[in-house]
N, C-alpha and C. Protein backbone atom coordinates (compact mmCIF):
# COMPACT_ATOMS: atom_id res chain seq x y z
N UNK A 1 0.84 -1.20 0.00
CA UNK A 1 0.00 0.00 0.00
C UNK A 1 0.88 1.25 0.00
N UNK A 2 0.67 2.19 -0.75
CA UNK A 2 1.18 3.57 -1.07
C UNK A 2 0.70 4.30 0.60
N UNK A 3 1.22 4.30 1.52
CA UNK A 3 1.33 5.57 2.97
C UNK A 3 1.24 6.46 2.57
N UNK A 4 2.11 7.12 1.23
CA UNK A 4 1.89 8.45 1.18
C UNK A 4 0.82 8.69 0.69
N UNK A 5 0.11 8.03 -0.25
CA UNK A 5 -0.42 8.14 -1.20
C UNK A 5 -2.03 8.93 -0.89
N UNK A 6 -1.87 7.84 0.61
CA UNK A 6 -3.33 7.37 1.38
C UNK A 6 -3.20 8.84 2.30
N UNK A 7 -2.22 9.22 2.79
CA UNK A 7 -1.98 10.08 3.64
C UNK A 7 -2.53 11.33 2.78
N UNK A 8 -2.06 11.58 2.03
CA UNK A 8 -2.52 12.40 0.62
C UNK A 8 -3.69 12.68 0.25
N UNK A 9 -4.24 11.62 0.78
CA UNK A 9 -5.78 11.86 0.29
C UNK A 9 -6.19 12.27 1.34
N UNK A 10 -6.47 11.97 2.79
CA UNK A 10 -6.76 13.23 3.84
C UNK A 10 -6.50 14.61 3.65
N UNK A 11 -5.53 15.06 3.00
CA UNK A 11 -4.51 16.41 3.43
C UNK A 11 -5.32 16.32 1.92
N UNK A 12 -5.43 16.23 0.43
CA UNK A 12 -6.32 16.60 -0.35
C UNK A 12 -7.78 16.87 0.21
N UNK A 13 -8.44 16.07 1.10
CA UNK A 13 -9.85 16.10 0.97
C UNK A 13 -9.96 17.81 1.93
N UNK A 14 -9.45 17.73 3.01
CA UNK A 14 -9.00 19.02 4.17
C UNK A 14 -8.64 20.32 2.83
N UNK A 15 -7.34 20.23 1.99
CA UNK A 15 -7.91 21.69 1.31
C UNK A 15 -8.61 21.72 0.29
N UNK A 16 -9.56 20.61 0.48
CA UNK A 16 -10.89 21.17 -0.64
C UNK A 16 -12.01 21.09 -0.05
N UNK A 17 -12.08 21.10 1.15
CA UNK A 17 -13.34 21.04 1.96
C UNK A 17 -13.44 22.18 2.86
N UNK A 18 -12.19 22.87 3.32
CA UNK A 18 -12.09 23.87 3.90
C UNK A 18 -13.00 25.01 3.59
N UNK A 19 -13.88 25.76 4.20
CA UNK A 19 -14.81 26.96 3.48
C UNK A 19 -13.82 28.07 3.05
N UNK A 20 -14.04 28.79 1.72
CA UNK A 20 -12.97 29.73 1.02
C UNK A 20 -13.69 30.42 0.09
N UNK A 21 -13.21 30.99 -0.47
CA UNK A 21 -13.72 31.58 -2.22
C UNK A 21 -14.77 30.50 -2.56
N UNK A 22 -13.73 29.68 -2.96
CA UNK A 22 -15.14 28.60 -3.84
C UNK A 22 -15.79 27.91 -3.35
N UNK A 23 -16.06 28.09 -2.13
CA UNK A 23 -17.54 27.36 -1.48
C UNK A 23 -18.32 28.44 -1.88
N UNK A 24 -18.22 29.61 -1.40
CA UNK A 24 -19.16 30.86 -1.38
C UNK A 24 -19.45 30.94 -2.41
N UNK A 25 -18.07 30.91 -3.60
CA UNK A 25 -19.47 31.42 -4.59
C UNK A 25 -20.07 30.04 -5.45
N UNK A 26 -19.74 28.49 -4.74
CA UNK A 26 -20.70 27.65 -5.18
C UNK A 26 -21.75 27.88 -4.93
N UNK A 27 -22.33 28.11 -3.79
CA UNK A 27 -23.13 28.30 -2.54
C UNK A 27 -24.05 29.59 -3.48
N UNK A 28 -23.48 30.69 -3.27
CA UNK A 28 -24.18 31.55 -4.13
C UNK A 28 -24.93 31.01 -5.99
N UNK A 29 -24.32 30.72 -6.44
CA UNK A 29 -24.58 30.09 -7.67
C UNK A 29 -25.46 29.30 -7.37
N UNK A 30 -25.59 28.22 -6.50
CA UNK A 30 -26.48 27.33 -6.50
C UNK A 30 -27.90 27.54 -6.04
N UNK A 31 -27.38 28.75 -5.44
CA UNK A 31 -29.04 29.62 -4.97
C UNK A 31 -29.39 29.98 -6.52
N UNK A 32 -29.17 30.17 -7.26
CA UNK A 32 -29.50 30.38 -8.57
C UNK A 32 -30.76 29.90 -9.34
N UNK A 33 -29.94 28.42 -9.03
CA UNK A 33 -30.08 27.25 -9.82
C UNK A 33 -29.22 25.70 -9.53
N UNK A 34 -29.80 24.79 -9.63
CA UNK A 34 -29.37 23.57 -9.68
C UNK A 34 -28.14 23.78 -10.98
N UNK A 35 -28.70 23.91 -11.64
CA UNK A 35 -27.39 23.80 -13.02
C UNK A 35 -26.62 24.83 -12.80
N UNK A 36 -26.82 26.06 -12.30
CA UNK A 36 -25.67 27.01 -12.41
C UNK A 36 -24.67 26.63 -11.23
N UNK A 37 -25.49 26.31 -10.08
CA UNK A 37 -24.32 25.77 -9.06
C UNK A 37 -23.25 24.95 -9.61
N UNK A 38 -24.01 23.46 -10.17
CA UNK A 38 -22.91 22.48 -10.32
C UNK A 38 -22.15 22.70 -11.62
N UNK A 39 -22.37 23.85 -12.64
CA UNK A 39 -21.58 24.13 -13.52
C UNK A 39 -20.54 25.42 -12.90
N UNK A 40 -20.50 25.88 -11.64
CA UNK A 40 -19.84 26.42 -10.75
C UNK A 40 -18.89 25.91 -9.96
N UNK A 41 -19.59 24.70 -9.33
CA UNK A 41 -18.64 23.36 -9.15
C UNK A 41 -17.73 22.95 -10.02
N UNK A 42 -17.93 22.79 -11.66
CA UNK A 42 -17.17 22.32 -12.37
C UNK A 42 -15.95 23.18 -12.85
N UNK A 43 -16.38 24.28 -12.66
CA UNK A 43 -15.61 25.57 -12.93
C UNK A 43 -14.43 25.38 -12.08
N UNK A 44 -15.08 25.45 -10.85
CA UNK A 44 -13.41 24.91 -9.39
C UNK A 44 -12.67 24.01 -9.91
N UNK A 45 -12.95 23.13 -10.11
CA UNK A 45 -12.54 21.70 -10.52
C UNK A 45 -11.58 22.23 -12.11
N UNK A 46 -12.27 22.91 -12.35
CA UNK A 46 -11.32 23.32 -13.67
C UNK A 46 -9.93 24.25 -13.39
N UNK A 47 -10.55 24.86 -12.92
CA UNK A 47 -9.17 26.11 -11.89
C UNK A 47 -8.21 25.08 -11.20
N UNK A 48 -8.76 24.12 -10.77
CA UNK A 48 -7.63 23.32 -9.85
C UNK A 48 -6.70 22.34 -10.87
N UNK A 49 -7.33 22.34 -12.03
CA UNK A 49 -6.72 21.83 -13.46
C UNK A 49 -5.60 22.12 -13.56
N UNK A 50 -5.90 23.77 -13.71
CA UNK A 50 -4.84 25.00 -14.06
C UNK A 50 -3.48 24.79 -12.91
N UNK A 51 -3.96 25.35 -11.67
CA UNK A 51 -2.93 24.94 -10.66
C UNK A 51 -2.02 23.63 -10.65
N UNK A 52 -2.70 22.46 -11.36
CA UNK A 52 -2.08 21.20 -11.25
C UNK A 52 -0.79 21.59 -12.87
N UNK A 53 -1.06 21.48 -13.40
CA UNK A 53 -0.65 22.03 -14.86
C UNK A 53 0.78 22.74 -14.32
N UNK A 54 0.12 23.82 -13.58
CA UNK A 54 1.84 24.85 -13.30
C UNK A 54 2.25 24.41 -12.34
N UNK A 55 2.02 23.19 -11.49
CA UNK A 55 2.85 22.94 -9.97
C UNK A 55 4.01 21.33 -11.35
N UNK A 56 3.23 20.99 -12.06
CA UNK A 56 3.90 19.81 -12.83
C UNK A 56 5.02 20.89 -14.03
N UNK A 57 4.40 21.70 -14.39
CA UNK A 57 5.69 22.77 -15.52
C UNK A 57 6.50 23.35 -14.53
N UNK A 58 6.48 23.60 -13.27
CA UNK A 58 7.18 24.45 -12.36
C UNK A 58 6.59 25.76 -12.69
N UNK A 59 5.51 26.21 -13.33
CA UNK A 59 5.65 27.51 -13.35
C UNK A 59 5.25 28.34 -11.75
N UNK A 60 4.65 27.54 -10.91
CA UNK A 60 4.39 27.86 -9.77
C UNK A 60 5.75 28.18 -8.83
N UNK A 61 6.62 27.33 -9.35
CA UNK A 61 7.98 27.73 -8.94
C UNK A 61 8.79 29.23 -9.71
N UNK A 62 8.31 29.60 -10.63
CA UNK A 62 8.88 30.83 -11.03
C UNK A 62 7.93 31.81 -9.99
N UNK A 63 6.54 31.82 -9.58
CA UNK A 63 6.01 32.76 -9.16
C UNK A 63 6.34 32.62 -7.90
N UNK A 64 7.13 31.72 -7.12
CA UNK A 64 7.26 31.64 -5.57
C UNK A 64 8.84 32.52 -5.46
N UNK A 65 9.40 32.09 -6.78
CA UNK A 65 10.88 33.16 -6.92
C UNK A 65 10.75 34.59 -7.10
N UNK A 66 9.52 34.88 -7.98
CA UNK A 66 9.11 36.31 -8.50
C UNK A 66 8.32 36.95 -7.44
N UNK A 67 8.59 37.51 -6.87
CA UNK A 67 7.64 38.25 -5.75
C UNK A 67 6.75 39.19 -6.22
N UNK A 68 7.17 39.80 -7.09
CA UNK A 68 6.59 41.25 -8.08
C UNK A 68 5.66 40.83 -8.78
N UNK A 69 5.97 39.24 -9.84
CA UNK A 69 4.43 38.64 -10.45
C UNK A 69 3.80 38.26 -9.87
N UNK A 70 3.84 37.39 -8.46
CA UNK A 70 3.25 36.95 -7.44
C UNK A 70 2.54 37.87 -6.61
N UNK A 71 2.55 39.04 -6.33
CA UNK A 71 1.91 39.88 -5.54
C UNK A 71 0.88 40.88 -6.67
N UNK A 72 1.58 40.95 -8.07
CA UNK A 72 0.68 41.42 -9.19
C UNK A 72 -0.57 40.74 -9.28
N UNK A 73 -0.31 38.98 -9.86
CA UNK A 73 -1.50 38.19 -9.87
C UNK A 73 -1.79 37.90 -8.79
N UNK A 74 -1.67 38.26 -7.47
CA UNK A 74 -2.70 37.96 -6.42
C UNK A 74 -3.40 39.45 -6.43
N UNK A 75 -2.77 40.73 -6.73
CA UNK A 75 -3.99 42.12 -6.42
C UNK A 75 -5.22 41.65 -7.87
N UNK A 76 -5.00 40.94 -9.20
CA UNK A 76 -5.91 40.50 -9.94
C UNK A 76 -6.67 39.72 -8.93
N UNK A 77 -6.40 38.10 -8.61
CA UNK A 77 -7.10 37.83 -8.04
C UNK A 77 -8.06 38.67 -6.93
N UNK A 78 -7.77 39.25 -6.09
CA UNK A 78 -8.10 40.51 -5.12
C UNK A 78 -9.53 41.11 -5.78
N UNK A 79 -9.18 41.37 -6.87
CA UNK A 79 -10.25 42.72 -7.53
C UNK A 79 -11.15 41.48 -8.05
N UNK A 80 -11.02 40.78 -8.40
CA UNK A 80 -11.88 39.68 -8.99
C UNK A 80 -12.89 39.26 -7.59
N UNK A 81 -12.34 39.35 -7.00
CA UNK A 81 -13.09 38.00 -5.64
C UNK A 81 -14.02 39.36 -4.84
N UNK A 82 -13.34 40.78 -5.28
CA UNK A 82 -13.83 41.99 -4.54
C UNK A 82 -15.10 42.14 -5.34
N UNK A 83 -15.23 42.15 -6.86
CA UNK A 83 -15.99 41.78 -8.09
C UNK A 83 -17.27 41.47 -7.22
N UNK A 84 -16.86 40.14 -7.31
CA UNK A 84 -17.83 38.95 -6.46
C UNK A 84 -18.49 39.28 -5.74
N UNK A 85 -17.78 40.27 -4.01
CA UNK A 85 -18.63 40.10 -3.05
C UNK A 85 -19.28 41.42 -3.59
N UNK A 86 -18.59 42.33 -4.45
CA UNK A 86 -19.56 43.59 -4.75
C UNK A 86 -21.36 43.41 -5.73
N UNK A 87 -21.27 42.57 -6.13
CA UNK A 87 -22.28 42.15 -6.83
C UNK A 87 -23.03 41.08 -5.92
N UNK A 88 -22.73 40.50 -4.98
CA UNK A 88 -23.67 39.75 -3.73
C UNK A 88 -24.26 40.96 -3.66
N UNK A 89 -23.37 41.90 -2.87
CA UNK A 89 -24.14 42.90 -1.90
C UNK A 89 -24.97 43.65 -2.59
N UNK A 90 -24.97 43.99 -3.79
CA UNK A 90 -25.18 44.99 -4.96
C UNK A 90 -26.96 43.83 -4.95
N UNK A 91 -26.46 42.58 -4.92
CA UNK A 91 -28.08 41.80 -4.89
C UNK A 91 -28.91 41.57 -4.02
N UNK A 92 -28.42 41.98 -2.47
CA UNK A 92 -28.79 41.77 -2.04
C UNK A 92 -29.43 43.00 -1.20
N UNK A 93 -29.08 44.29 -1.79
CA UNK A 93 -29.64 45.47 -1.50
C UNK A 93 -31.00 45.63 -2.50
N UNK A 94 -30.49 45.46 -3.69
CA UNK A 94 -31.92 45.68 -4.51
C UNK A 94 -32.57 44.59 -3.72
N UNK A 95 -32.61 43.46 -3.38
CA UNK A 95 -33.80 42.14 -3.04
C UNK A 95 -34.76 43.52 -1.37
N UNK A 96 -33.36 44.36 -1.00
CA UNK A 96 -34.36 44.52 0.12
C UNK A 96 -34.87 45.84 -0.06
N UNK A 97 -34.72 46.62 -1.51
CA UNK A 97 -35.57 47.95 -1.79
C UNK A 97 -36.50 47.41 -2.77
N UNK A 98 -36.80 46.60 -3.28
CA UNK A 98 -37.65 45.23 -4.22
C UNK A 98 -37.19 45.77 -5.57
N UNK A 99 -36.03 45.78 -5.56
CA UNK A 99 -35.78 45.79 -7.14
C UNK A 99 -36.04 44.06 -7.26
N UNK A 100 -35.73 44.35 -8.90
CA UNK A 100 -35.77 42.51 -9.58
C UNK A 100 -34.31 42.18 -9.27
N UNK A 101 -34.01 41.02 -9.70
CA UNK A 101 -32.66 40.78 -9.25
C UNK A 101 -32.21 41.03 -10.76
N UNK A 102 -30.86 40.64 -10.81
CA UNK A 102 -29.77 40.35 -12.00
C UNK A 102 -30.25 39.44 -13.01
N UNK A 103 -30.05 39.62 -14.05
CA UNK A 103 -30.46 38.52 -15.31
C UNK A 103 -29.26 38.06 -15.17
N UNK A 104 -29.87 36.10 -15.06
CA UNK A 104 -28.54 35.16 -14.73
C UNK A 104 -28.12 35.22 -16.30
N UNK A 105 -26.83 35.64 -16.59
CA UNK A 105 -25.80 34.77 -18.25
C UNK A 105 -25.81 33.64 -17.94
N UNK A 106 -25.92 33.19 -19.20
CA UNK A 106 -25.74 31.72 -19.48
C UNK A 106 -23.83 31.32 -19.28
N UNK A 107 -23.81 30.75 -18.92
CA UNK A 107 -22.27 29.92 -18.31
C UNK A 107 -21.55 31.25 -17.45
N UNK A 108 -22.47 31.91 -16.49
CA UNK A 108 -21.60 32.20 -15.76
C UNK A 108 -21.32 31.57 -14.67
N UNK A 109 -21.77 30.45 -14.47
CA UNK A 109 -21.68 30.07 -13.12
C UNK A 109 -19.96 29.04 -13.00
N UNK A 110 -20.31 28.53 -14.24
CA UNK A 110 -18.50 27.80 -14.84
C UNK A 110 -17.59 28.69 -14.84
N UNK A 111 -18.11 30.02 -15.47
CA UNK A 111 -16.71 31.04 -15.41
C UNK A 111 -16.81 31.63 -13.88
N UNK A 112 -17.54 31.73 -13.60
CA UNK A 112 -17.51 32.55 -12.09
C UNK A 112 -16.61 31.63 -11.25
N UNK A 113 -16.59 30.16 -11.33
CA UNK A 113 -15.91 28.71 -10.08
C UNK A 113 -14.66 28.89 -11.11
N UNK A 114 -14.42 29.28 -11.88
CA UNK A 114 -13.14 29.10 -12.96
C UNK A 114 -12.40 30.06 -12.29
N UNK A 115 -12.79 31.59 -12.88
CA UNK A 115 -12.02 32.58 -12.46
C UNK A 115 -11.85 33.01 -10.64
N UNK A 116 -12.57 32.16 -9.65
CA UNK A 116 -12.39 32.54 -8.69
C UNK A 116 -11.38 31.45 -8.24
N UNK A 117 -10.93 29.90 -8.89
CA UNK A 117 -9.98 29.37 -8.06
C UNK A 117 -8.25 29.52 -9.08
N UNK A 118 -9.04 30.06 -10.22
CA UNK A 118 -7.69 30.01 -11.36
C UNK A 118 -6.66 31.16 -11.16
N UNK A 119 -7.54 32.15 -10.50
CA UNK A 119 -7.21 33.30 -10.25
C UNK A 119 -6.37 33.64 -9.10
N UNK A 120 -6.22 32.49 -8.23
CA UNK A 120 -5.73 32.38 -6.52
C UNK A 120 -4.34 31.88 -6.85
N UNK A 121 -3.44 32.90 -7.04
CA UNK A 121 -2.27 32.30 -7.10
C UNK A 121 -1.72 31.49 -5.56
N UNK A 122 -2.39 31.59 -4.87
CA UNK A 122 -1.86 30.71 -3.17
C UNK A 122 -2.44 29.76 -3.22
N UNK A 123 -3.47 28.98 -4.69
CA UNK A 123 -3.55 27.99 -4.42
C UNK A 123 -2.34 27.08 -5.60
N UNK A 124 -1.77 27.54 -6.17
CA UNK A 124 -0.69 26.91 -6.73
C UNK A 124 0.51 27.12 -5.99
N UNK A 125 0.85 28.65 -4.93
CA UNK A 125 1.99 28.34 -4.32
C UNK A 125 1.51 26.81 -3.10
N UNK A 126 0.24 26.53 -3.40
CA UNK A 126 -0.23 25.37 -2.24
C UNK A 126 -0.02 24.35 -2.77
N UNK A 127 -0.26 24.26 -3.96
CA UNK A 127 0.42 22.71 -4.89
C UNK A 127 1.75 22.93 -4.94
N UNK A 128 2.76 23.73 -4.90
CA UNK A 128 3.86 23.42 -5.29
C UNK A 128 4.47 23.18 -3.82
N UNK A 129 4.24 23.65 -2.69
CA UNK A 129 4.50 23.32 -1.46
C UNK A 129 3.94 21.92 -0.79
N UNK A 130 2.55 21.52 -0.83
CA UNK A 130 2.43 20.37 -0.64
C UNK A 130 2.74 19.12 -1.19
N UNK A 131 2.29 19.40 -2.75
CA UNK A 131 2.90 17.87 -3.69
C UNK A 131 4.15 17.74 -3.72
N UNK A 132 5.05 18.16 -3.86
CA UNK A 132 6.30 17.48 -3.28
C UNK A 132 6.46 16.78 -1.95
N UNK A 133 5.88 17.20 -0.87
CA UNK A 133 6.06 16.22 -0.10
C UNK A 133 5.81 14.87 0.17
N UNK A 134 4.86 14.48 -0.56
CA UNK A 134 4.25 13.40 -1.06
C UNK A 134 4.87 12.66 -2.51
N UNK A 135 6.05 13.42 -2.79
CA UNK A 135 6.89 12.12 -4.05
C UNK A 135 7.60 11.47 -3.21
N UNK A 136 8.06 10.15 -3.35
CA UNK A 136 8.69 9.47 -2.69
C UNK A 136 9.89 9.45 -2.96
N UNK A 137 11.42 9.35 -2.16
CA UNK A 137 12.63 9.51 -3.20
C UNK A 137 12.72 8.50 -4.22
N UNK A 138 13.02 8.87 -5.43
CA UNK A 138 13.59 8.24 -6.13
C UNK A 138 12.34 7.69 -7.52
N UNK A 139 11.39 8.26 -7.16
CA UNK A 139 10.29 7.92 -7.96
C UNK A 139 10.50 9.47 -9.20
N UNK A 140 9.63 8.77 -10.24
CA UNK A 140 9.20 9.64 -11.16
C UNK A 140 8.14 11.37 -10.56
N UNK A 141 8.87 12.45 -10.75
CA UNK A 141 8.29 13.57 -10.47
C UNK A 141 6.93 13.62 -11.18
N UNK A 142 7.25 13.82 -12.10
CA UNK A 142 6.02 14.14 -13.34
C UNK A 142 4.79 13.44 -13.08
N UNK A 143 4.58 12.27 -13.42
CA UNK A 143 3.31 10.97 -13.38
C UNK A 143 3.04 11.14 -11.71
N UNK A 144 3.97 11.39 -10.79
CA UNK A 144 3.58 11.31 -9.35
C UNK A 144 2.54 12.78 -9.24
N UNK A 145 3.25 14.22 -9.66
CA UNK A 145 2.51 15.13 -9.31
C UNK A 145 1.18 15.14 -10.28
N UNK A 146 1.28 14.36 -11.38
CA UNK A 146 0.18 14.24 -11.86
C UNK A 146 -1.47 13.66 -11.15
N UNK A 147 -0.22 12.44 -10.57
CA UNK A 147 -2.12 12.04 -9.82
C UNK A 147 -2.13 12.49 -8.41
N UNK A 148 -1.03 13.36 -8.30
CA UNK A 148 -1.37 14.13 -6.77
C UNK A 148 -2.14 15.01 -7.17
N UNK A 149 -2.26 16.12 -8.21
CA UNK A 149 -3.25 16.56 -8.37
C UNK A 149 -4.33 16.24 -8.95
N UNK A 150 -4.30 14.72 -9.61
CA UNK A 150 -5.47 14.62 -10.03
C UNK A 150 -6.52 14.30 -8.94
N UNK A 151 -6.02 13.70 -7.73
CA UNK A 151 -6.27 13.48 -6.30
C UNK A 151 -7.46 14.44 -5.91
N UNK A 152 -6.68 15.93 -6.18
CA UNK A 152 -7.17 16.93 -5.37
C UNK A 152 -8.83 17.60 -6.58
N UNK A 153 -8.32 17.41 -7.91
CA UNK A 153 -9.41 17.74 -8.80
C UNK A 153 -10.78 16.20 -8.33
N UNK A 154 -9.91 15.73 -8.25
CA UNK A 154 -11.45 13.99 -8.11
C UNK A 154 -12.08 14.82 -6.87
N UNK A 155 -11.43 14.98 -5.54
CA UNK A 155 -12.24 15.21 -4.32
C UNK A 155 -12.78 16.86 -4.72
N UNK A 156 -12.50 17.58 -5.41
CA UNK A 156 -13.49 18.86 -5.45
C UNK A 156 -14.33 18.63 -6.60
N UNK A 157 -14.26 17.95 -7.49
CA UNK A 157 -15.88 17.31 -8.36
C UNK A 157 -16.81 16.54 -7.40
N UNK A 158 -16.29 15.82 -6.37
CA UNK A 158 -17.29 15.19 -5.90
C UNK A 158 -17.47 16.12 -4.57
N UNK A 159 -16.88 17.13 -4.00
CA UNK A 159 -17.11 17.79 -2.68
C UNK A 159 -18.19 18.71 -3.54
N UNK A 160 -18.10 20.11 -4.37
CA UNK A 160 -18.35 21.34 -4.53
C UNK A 160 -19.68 20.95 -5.37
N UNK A 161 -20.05 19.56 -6.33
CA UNK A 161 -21.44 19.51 -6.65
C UNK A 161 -22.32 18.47 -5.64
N UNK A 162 -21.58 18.17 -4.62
CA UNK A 162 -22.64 18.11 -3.53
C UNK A 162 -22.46 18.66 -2.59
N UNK A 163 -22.05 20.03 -2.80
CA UNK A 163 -22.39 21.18 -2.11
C UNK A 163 -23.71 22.09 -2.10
N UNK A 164 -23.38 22.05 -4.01
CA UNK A 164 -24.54 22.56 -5.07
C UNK A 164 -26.01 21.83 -4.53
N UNK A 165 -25.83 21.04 -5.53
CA UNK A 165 -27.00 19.98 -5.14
C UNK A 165 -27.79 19.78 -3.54
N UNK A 166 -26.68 20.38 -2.48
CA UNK A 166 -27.43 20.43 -0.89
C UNK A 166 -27.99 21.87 -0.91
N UNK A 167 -27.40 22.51 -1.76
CA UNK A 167 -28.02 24.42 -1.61
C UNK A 167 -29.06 24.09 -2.10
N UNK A 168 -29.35 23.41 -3.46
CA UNK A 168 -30.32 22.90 -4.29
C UNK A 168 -31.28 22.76 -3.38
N UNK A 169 -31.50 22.03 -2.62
CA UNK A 169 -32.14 21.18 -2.13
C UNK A 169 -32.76 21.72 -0.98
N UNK A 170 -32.11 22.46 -0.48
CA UNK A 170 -32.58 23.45 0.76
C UNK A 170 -33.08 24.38 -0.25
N UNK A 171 -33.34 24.69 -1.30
CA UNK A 171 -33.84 25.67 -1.91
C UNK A 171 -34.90 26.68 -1.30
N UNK A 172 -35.79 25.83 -1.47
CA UNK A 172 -37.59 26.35 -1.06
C UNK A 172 -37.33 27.37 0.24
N UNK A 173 -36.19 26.95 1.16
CA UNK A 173 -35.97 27.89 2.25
C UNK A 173 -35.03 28.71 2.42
N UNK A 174 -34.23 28.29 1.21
CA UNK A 174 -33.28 28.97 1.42
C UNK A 174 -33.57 30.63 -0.02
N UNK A 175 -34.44 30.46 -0.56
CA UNK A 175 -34.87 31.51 -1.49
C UNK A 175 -35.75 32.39 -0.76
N UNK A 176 -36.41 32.09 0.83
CA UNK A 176 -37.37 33.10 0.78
C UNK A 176 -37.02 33.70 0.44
N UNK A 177 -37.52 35.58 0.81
CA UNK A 177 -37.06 36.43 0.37
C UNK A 177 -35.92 37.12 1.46
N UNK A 178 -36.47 36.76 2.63
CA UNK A 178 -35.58 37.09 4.15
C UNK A 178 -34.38 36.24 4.09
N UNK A 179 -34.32 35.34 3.73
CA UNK A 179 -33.22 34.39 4.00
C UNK A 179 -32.54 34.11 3.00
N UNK A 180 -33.07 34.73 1.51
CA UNK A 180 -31.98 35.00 0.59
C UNK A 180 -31.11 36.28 0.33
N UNK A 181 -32.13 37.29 1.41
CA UNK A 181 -31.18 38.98 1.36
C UNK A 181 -29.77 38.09 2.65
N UNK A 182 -30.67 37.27 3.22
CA UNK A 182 -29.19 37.21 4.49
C UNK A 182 -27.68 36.67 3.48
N UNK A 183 -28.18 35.42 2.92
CA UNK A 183 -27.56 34.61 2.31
C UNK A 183 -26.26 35.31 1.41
N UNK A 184 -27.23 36.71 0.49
CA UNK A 184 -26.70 37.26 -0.18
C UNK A 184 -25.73 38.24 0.30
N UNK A 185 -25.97 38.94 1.22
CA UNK A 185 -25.32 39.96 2.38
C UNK A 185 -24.33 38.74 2.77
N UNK A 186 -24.23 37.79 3.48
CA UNK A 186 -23.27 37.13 4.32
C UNK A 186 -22.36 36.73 3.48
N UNK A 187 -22.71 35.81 2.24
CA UNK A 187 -21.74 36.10 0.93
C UNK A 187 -20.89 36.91 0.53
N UNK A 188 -21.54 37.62 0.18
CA UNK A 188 -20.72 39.34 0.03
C UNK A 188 -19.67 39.60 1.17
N UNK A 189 -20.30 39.93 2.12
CA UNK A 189 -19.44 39.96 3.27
C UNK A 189 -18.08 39.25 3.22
N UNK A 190 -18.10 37.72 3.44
CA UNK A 190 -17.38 36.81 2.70
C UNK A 190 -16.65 36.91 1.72
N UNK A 191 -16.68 37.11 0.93
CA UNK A 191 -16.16 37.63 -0.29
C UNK A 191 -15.27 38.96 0.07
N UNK A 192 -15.93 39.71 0.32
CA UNK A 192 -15.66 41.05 0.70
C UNK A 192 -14.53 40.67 1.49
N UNK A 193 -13.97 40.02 2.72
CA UNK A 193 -13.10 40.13 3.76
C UNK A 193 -12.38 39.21 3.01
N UNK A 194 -12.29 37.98 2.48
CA UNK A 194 -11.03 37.73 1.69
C UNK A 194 -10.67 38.15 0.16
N UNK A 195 -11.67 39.24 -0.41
CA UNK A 195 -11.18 39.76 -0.96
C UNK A 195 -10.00 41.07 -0.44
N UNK A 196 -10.85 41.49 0.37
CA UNK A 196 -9.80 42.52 1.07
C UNK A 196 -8.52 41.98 2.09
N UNK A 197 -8.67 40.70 2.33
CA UNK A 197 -7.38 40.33 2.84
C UNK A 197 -5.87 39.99 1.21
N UNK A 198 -6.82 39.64 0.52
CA UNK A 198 -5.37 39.44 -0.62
C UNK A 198 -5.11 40.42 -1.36
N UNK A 199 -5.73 41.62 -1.01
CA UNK A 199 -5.33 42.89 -1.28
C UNK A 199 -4.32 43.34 -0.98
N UNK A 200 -4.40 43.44 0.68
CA UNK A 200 -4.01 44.49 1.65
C UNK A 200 -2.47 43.49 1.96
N UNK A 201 -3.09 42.33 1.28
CA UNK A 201 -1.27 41.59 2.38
C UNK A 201 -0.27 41.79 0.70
N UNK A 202 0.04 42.20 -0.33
CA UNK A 202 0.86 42.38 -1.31
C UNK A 202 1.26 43.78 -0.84
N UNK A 203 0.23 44.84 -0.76
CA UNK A 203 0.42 45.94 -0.42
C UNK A 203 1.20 46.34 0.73
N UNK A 204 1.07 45.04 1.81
CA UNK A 204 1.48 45.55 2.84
C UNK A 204 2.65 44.81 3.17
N UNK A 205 3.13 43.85 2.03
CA UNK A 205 4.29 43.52 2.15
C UNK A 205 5.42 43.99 2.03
C-alpha cells in the first residue's frame, strides 16, 4: 500500500473542503439554480486543473521566486473576488428595496468557479509546497505530481457539486425572500473580507 499516497488523500480532501472563495461562490450560484451551481462546481474543478498544470511545468515555482508577479496576480485575483462580493451585496440590497434581481448569463456560473480558483495564485503556491512532499525519493516527479493533483481535482468534483445539489435542495428555504437577502449579504461579506485580505497583504508587504 502507497502511505503516502493514502496520507494524501486526507490532506487533499482538508484543502478542498475547507470553506474559502469557492464554497461561497458555489453556494451563491447554487441559490441560482441547480445547473448554475454544479456548472460552478465544475468551474473549481477546472481552476484546480490549471494549478495542477503549473505545480507539474514548475511555473508555480517561477512565481514563488518572483515576488513582483506573485503579488501582481494575487492584487488581480483581489479585484476579482472583490468583483464577487460587490455584486452579492449589490443583490442583495436591490432584493431589500424590491428591485428585480440580476439577469442570470448563461455559463456564468462555470466562469464565475473558474475565475475565482484560477485566479488564486496561493492555491498553486499550495500545490507546489504540498505535492512534493508526497513524491517518494527516487520515484518519477512528473506521473507522481500528476495524480497528486489529479487526487485533489477527483475530491473537489465530488465535494463542490454536492455542495450545489445540498443548496439545491434546501432551496424552497433557502430563497425566501428574508433568508436570501441574508444569504446574499453574508456572501458578500465573505467575499468582501477575503477579498480585502489578498489585497491588503501584497500591499502591505
Amino acid at each position: 500500500m502507497d502511505a503516502q499516497l493514502v496520507a494524501f488523500t486526507g490532506v487533499a480532501a482538508g484543502m478542498v473542503a475547507v470553506p474559502g472563495a469557492d464554497f461561497t461562490v458555489v453556494v451563491r450560484n447554487a441559490l441560482v439554480s441547480r445547473r448554475t451551481g454544479v456548472a460552478c462546481a465544475m468551474g473549481v474543478a477546472a481552476g484546480l486543473l490549471v494549478h495542477t498544470a503549473l505545480a507539474v511545468t514548475g511555473v508555480a515555482a517561477v512565481l514563488a521566486a518572483a515576488p513582483a508577479l506573485f503579488r501582481a496576480l494575487q492584487l488581480i485575483g483581489a479585484c476579482y473576488v472583490l468583483y464577487l462580493a460587490a455584486r452579492a451585496l449589490r443583490s442583495a440590497l436591490r432584493a431589500c428595496i424590491g428591485v428585480g434581481d440580476e439577469p442570470v448569463v448563461r455559463g456564468g456560473g462555470l466562469r464565475e468557479g473558474f475565475l475565482t480558483n484560477a485566479l488564486n495564485p496561493k492555491a498553486a503556491i499550495t500545490f507546489l509546497s504540498v505535492l512534493p512532499q508526497f513524491v517518494p525519493d527516487g520515484s518519477p516527479v512528473l506521473p507522481r505530481t500528476l495524480l497528486l493533483g489529479a487526487v485533489v481535482v477527483v475530491f473537489a468534483l465530488l465535494w463542490f457539486p454536492v455542495v450545489a445539489l445540498l443548496v439545491d435542495r434546501l432551496g424552497p428555504w433557502l430563497r425566501r425572500p428574508r433568508v436570501a437577502r441574508a444569504v446574499e449579504g453574508v456572501t458578500g461579506a465573505a467575499l468582501g473580507a477575503l477579498g480585502l485580505v489578498l489585497l491588503l497583504e501584497p500591499l502591505l508587504a
